[in-house]
C-alpha atoms as a PDB file:
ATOM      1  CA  UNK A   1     -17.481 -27.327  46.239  1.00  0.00           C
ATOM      2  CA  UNK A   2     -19.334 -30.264  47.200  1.00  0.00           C
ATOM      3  CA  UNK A   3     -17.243 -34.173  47.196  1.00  0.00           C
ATOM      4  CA  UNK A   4     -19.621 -35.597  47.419  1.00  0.00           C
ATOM      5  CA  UNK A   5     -20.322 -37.821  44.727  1.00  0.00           C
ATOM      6  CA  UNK A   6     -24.048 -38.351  42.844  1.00  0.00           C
ATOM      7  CA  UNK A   7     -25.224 -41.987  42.404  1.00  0.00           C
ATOM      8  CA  UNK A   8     -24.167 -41.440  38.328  1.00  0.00           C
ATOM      9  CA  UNK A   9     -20.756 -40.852  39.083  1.00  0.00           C
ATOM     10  CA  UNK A  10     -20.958 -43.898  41.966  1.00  0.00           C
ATOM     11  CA  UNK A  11     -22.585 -46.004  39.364  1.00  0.00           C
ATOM     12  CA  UNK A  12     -19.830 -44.903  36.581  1.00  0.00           C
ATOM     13  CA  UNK A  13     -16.787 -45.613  39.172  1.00  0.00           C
ATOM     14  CA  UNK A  14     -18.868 -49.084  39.770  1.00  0.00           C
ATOM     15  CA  UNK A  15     -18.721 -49.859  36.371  1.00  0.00           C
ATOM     16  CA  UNK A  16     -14.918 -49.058  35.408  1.00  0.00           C
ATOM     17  CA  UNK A  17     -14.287 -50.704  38.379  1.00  0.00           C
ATOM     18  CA  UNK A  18     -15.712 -54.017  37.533  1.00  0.00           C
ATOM     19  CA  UNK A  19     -14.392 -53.940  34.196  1.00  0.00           C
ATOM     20  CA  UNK A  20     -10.840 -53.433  35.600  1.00  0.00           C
ATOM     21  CA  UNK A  21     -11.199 -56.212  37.590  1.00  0.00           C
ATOM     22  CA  UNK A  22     -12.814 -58.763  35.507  1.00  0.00           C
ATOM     23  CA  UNK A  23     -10.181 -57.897  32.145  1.00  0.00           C
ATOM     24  CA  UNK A  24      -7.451 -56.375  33.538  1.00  0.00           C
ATOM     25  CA  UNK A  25      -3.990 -58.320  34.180  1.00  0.00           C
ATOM     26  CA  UNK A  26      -4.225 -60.045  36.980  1.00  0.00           C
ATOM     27  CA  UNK A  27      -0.328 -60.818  36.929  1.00  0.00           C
ATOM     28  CA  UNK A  28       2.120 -59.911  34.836  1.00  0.00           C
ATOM     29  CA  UNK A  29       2.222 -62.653  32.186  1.00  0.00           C
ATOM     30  CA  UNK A  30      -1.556 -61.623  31.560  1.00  0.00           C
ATOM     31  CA  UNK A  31       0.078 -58.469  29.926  1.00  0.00           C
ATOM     32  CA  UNK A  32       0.778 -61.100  27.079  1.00  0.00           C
ATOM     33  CA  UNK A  33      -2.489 -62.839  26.703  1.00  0.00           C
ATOM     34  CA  UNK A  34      -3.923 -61.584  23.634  1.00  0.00           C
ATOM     35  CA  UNK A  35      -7.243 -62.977  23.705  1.00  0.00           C
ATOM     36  CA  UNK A  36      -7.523 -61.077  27.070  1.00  0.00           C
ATOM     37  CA  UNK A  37      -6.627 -58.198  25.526  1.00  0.00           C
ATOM     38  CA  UNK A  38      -9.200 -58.377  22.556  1.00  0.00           C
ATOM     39  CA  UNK A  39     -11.710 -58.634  24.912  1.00  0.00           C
ATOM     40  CA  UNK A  40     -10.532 -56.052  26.940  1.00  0.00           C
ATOM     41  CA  UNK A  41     -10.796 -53.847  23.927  1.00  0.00           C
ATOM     42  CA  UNK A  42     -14.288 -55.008  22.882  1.00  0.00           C
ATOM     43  CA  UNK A  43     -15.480 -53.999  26.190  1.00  0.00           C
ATOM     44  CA  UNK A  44     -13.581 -50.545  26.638  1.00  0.00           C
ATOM     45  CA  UNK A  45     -15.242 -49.751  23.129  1.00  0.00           C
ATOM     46  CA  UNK A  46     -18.723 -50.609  24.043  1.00  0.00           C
ATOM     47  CA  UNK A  47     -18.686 -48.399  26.952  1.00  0.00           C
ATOM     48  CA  UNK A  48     -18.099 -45.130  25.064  1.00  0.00           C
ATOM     49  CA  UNK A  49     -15.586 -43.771  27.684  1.00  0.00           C
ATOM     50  CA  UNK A  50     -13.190 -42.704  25.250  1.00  0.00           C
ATOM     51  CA  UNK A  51     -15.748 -40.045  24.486  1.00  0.00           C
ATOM     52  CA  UNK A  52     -16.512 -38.690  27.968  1.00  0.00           C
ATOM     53  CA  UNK A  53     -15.693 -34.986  27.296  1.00  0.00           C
ATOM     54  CA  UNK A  54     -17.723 -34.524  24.393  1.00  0.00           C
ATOM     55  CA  UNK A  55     -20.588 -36.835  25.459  1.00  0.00           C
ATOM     56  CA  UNK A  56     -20.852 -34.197  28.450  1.00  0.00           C
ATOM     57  CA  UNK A  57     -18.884 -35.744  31.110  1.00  0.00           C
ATOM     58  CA  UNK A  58     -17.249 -33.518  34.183  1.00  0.00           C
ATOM     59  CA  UNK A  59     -13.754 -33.377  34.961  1.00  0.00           C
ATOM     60  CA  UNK A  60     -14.402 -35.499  38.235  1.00  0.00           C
ATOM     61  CA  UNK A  61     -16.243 -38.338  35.937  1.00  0.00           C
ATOM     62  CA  UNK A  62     -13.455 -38.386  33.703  1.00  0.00           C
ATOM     63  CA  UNK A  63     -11.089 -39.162  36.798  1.00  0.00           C
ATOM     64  CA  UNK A  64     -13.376 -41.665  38.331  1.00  0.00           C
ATOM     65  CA  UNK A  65     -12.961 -43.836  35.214  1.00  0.00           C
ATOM     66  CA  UNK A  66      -8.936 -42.885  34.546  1.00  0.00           C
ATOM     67  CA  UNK A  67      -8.085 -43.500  37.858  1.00  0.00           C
ATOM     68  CA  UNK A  68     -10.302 -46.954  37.982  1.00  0.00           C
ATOM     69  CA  UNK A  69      -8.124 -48.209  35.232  1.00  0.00           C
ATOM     70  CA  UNK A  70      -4.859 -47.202  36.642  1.00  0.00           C
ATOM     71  CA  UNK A  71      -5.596 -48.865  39.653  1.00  0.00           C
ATOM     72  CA  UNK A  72      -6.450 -52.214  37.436  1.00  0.00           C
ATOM     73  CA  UNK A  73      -3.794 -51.888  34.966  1.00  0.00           C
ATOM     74  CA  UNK A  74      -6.092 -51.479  32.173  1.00  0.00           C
ATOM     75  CA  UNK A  75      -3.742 -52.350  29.345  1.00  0.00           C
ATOM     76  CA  UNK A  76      -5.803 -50.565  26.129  1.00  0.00           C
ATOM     77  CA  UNK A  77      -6.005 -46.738  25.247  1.00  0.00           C
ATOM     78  CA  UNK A  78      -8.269 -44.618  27.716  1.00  0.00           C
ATOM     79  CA  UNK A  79      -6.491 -41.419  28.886  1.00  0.00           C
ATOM     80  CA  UNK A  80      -5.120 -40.429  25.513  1.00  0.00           C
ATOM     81  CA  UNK A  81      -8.151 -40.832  23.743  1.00  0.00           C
ATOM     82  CA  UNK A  82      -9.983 -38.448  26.271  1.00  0.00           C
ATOM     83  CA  UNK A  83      -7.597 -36.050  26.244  1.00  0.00           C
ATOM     84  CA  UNK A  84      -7.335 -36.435  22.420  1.00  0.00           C
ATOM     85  CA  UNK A  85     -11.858 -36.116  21.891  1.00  0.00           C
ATOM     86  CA  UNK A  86     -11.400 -32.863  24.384  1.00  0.00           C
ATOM     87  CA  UNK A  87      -9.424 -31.019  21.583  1.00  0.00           C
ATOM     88  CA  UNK A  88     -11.422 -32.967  18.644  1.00  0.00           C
ATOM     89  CA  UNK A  89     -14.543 -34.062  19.387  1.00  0.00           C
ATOM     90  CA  UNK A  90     -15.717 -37.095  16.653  1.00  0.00           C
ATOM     91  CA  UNK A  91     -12.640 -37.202  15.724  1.00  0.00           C
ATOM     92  CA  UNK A  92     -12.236 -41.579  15.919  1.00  0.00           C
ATOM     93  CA  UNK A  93      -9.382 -43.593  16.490  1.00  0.00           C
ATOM     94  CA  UNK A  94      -7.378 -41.123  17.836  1.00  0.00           C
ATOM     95  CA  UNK A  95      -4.965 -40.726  21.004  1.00  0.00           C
ATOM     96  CA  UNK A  96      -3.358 -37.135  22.196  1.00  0.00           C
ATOM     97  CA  UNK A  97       0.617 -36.253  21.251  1.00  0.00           C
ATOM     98  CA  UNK A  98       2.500 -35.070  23.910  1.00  0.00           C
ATOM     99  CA  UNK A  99       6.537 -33.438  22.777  1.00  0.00           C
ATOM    100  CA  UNK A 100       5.920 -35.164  19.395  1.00  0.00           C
ATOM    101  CA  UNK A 101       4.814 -39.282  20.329  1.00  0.00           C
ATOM    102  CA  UNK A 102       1.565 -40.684  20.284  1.00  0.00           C
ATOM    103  CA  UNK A 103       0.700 -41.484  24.092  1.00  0.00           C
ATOM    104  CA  UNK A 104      -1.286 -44.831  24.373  1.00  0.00           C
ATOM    105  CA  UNK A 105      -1.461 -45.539  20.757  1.00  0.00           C
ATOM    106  CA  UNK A 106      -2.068 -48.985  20.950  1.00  0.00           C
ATOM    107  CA  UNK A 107      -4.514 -50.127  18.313  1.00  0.00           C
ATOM    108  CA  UNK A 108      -4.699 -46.216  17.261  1.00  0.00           C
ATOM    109  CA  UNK A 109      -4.466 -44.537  14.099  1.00  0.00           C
ATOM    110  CA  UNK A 110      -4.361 -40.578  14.195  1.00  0.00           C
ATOM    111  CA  UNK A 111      -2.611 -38.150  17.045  1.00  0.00           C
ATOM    112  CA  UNK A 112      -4.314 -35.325  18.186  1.00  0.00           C
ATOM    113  CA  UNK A 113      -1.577 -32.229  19.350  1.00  0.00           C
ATOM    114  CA  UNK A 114      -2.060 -28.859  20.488  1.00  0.00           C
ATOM    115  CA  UNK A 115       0.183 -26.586  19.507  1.00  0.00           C
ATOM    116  CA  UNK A 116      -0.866 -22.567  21.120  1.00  0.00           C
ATOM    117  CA  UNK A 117      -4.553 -22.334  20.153  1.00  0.00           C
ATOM    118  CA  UNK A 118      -4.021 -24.838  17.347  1.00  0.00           C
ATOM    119  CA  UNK A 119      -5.140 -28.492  17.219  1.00  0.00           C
ATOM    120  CA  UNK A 120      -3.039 -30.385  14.566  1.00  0.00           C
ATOM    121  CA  UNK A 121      -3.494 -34.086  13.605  1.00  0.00           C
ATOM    122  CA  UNK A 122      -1.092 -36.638  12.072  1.00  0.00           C
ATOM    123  CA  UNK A 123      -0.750 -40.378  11.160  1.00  0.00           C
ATOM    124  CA  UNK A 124       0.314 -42.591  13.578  1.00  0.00           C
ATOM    125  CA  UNK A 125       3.590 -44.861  12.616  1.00  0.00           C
ATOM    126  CA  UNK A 126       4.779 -48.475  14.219  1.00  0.00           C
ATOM    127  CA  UNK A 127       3.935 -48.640  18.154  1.00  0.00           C
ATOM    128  CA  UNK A 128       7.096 -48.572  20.470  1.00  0.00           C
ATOM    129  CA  UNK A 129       7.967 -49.888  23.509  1.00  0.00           C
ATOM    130  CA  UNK A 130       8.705 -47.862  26.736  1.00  0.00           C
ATOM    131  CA  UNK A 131       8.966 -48.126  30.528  1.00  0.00           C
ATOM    132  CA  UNK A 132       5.319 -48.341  31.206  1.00  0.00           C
ATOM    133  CA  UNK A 133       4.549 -52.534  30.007  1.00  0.00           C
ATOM    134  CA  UNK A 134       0.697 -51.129  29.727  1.00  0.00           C
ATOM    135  CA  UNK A 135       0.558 -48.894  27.470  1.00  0.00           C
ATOM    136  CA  UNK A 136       2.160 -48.343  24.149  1.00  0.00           C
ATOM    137  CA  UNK A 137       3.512 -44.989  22.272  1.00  0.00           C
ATOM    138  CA  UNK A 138       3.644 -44.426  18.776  1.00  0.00           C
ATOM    139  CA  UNK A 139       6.058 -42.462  16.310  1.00  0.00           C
ATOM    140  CA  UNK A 140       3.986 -39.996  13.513  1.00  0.00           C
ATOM    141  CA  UNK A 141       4.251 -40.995  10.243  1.00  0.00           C
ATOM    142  CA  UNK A 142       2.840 -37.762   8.550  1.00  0.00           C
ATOM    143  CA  UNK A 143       3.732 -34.015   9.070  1.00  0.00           C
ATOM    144  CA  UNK A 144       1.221 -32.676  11.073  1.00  0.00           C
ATOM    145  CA  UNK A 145      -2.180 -30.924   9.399  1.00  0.00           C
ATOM    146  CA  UNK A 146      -4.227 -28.235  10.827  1.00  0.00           C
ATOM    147  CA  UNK A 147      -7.605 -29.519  12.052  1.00  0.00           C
ATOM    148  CA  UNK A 148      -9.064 -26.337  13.772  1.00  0.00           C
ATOM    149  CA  UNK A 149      -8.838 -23.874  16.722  1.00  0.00           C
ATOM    150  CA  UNK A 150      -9.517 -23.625  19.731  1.00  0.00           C
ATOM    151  CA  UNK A 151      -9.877 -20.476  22.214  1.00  0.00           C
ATOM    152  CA  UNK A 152      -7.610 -19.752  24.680  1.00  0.00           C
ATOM    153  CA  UNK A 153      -9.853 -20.655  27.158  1.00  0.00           C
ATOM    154  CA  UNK A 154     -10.674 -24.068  26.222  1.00  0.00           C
ATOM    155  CA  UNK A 155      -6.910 -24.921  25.777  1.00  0.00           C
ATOM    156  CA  UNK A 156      -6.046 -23.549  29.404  1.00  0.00           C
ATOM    157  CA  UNK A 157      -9.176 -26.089  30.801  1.00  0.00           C
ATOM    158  CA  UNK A 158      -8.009 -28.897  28.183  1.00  0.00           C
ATOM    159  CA  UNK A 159      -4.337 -27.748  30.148  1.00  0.00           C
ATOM    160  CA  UNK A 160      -6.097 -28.607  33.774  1.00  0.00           C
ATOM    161  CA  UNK A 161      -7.882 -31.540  32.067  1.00  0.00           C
ATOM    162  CA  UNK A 162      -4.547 -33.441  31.390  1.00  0.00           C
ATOM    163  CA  UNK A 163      -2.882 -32.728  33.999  1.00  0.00           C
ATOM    164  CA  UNK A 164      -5.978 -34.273  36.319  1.00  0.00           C
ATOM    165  CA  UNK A 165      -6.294 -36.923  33.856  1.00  0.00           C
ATOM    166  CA  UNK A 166      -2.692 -38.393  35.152  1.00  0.00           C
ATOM    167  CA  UNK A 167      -2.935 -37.628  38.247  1.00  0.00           C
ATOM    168  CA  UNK A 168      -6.161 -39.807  38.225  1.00  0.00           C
ATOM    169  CA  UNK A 169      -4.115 -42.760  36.815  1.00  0.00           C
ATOM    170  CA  UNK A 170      -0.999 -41.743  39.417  1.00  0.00           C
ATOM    171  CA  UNK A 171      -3.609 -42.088  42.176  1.00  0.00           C
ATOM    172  CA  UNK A 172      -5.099 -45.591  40.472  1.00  0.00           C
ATOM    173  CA  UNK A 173      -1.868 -47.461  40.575  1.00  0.00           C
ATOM    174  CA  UNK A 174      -0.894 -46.167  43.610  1.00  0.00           C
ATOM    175  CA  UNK A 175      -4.624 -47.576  45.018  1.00  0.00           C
ATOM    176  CA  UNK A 176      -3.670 -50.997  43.281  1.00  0.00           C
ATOM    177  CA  UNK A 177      -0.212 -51.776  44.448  1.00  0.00           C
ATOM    178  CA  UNK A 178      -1.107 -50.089  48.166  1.00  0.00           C
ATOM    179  CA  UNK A 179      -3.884 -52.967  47.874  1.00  0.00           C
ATOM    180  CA  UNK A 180      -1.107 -55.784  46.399  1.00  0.00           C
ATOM    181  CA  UNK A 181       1.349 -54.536  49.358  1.00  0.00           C
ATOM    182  CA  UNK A 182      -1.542 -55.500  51.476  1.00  0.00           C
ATOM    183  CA  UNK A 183      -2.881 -58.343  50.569  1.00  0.00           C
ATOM    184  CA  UNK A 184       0.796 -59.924  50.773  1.00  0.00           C
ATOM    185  CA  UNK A 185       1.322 -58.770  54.155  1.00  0.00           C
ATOM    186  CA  UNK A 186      -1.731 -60.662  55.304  1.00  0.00           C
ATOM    187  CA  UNK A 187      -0.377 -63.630  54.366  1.00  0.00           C
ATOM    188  CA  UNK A 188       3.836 -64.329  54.520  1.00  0.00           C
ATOM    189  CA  UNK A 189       4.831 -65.446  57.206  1.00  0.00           C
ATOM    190  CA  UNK A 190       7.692 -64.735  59.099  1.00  0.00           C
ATOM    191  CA  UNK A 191       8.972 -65.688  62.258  1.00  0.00           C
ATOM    192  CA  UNK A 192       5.649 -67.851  62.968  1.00  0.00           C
ATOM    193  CA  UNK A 193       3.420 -64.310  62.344  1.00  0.00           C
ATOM    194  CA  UNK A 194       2.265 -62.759  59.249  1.00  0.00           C
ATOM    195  CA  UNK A 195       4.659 -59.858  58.367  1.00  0.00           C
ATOM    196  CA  UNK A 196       1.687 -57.125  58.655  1.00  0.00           C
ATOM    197  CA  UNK A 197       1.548 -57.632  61.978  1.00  0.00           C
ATOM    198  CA  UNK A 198       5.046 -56.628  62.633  1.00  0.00           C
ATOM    199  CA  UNK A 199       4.743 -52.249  63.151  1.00  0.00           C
ATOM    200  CA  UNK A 200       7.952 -51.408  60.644  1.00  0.00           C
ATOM    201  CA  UNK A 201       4.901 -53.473  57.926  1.00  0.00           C
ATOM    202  CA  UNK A 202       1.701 -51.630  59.310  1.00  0.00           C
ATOM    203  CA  UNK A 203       3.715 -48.415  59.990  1.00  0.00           C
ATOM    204  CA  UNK A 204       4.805 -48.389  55.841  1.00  0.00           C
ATOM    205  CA  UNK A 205       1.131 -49.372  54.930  1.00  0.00           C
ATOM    206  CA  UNK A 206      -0.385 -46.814  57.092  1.00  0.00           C
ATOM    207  CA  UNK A 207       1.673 -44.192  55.309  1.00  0.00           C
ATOM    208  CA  UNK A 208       1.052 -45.118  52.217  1.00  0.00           C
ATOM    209  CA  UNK A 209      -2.687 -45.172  52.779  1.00  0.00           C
ATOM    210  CA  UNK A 210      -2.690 -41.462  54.146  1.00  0.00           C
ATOM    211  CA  UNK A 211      -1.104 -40.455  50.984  1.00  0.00           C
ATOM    212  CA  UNK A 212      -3.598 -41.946  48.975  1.00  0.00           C
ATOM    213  CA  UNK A 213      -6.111 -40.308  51.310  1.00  0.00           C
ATOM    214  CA  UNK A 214      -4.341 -36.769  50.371  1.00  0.00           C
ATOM    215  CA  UNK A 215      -3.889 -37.549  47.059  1.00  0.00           C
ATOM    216  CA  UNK A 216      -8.096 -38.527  46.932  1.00  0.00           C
ATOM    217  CA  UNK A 217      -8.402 -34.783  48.345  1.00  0.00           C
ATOM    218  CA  UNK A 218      -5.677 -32.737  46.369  1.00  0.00           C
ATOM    219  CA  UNK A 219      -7.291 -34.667  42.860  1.00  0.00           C
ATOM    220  CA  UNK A 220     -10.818 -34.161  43.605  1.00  0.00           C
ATOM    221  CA  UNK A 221     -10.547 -30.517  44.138  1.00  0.00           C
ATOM    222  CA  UNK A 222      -8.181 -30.343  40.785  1.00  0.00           C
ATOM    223  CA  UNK A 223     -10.970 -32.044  38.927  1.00  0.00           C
ATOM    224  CA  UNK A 224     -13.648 -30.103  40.157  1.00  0.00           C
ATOM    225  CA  UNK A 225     -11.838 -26.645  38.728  1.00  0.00           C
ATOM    226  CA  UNK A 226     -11.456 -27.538  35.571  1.00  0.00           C
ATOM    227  CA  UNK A 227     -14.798 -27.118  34.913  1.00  0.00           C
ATOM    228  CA  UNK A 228     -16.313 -24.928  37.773  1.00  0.00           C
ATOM    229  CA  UNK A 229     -13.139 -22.141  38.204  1.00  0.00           C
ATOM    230  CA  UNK A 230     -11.744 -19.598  35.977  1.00  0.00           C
ATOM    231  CA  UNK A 231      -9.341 -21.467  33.719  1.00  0.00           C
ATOM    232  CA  UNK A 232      -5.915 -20.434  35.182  1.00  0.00           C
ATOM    233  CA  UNK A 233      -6.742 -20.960  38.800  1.00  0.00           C
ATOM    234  CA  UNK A 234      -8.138 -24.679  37.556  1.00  0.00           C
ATOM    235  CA  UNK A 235      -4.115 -24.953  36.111  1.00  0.00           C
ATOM    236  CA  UNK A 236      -2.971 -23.716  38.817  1.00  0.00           C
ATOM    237  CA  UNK A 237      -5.219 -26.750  41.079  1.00  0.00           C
ATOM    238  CA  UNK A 238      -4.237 -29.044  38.420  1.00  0.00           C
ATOM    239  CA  UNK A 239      -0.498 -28.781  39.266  1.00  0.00           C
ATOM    240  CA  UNK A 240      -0.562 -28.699  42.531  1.00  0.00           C
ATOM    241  CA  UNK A 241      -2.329 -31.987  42.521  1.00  0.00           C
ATOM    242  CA  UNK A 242       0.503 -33.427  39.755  1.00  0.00           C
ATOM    243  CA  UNK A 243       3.038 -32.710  42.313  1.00  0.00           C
ATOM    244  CA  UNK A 244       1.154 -34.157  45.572  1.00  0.00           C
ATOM    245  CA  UNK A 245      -0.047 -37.269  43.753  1.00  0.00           C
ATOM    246  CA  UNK A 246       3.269 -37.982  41.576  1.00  0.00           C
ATOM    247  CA  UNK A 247       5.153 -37.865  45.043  1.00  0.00           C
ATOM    248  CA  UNK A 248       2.777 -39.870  46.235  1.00  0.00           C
ATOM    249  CA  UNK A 249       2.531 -42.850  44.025  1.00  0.00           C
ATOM    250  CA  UNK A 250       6.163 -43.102  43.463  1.00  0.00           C
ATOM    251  CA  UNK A 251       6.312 -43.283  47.697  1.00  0.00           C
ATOM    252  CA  UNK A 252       2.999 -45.703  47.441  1.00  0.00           C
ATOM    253  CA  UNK A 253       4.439 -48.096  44.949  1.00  0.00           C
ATOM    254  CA  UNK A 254       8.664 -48.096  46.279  1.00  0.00           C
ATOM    255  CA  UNK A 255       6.850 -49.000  49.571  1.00  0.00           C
ATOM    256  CA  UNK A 256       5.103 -51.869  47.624  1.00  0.00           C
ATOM    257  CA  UNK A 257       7.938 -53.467  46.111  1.00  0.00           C
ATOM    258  CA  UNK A 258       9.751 -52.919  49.507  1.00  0.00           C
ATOM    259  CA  UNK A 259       6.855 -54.848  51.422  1.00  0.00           C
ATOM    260  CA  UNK A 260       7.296 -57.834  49.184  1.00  0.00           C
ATOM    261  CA  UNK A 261      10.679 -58.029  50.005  1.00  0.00           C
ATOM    262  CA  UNK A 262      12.887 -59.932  47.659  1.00  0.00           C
ATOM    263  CA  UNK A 263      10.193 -61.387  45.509  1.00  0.00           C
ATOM    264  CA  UNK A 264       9.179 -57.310  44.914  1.00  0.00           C
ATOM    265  CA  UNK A 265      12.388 -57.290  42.619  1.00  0.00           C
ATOM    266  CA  UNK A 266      11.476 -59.792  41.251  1.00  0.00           C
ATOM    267  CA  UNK A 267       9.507 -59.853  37.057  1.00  0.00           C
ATOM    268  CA  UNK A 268       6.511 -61.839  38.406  1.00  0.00           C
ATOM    269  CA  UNK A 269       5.666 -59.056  41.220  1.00  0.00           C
ATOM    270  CA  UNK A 270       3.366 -56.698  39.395  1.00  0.00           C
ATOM    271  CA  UNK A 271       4.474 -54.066  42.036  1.00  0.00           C
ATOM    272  CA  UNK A 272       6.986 -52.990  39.176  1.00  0.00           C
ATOM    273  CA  UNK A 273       4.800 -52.659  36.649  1.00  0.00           C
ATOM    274  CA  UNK A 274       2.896 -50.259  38.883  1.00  0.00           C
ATOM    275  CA  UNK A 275       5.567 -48.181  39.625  1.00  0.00           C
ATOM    276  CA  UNK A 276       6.672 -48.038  35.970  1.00  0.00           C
ATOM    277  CA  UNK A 277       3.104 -46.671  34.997  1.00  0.00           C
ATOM    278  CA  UNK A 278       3.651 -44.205  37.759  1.00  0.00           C
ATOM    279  CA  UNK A 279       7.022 -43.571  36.647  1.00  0.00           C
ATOM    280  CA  UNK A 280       5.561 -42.768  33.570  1.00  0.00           C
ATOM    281  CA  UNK A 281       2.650 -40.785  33.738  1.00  0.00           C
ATOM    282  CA  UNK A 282       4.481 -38.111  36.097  1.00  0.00           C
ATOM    283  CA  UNK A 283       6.747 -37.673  32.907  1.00  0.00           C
ATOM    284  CA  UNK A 284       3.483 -36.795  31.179  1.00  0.00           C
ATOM    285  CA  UNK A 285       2.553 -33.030  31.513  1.00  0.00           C
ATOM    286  CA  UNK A 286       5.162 -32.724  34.142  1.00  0.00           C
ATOM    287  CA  UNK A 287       4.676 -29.916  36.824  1.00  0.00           C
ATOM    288  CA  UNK A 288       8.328 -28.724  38.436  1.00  0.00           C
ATOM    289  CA  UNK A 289       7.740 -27.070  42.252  1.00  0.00           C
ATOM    290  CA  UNK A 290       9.742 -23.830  40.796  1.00  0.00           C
ATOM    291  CA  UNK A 291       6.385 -23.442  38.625  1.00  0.00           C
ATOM    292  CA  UNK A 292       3.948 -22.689  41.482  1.00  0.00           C
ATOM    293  CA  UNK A 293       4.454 -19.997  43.646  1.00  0.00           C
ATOM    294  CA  UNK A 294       2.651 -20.994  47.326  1.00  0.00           C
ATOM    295  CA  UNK A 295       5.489 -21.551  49.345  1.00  0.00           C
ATOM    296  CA  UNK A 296       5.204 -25.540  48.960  1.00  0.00           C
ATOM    297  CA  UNK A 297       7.817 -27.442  49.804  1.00  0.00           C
END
């Protein structure tokens, strides 16, 4: 495989980049700003990303832009409704069901499930809240109807798909609060000298910034396979990246809050609402070590 990336997939990070930084919650009382949010919206519609997979888009394009918005807490569905046009292409309005709830629902209408080689649809109910302050989940309201099949190829790659699709957004918060840890460390003072000058700082931030390196490595492969290897060797990439990159996050983001010290357990450090979307998406197609068989550890 080549990682190298072409100038459209630079240009595509570029973009979901900038719009991450220019709409997403800058701290966490932004989460409530619901002007923000409407225009957040308006511009995550424009772009058409919702629609990557049946536009034409690669695995590694849709985890450029899923991992862009994890890393800027983008706060409006992106990785449900990709994973939810995969299994029903034109199929609007719609997020992706995962053990019977509507994964970011907010602003939704209709779930998209897989159930075998079926792809079953139902009506989305009232929005609920959960761990992860960024994205919303939703009940169904309906029993679920048949919408079509799929073979059993496409729903071993649509497998591989998901699973890449969080580890993008594990790897894009971990990115964000390795950056937050950071940025704080250049500037609190302690004891006359900024705390990231001190080695038991720049020893934790050096760490964490080799497992994002990994977790770059471990995801870009996984991406790649889903569309250019035989569909159970791109599952079996696809888990092995879950488990490096969940590990790695969760380590990324503790290491954050622990960095900040006191004011990291604190509600106005958006450290912890980093680690709760972490928290969260490795609960979403989870991947247990006693499923792969490769002598990892």
């Amino acid at each position: 495989m080549d990682v190298r990336l072409t100038d459209e997939q630079r240009q595509l990070r570029a973009a979901a980049a900038r719009l991450a930084d220019d709409l997403g919650p800058g701290a966490v009382l932004d989460l409530d700003d619901g002007e923000r949010i409407a225009r957040l919206e308006k511009a995550v519609a424009a772009t058409g990303w919702r629609t990557l997979r049946s536009d034409g888009a690669s695995g590694v394009e849709v985890a450029l832009v899923v991992e862009e918005f994890g890393r800027g807490l983008v706060d409006v569905p992106l990785l449900g409704p990709v994973l939810a046009d995969d299994l029903a292409p034109g199929t609007p309005s719609a997020t992706v069901v995962v053990d019977g709830v509507a994964r970011d629902a907010g602003g939704l209408r209709q779930g998209i499930t897989l159930d075998g080689e079926r792809v079953l649809s139902a009506p989305l109910g009232p929005l609920v809240t959960g761990a992860d302050l960024t994205r919303r989940n939703a009940q169904l309201s309906g029993r679920p109807s048949l919408l079509g099949e799929i073979s059993t190829e496409h729903a071993a790659r649509w497998h591989a798909l998901a699973l890449v699709a969080t580890c993008a957004d594990l790897l894009g918060a971990a990115r964000g609060a390795h950056t937050l840890a950071c940025d704080y460390a250049k500037v609190r003072e302690q004891y006359g000298s900024t705390i990231g000058s001190y080695q038991a700082v720049a020893h934790l931030l050096a760490e964490g910034l080799a497992l994002i390196e990994g977790s770059v490595s471990v995801l870009r492969h996984a991406a790649w396979a889903v569309d250019e290897l035989p569909p159970d060797e791109a599952v079996q990439a696809a888990r092995i990246a879950k488990l490096y990159c969940a590990r790695a996050a969760r380590t990324v983001c503790e290491t954050a809050v622990q960095v900040h010290g006191g004011i990291g357990n604190t509600w106005e450090c958006l450290a912890h609402v980093q680690l709760r979307r972490v928290l969260t998406s490795t609960e979403l197609f989870p991947v247990r070590l006693e499923e792969l068989d490769l002598g990892l550890s």
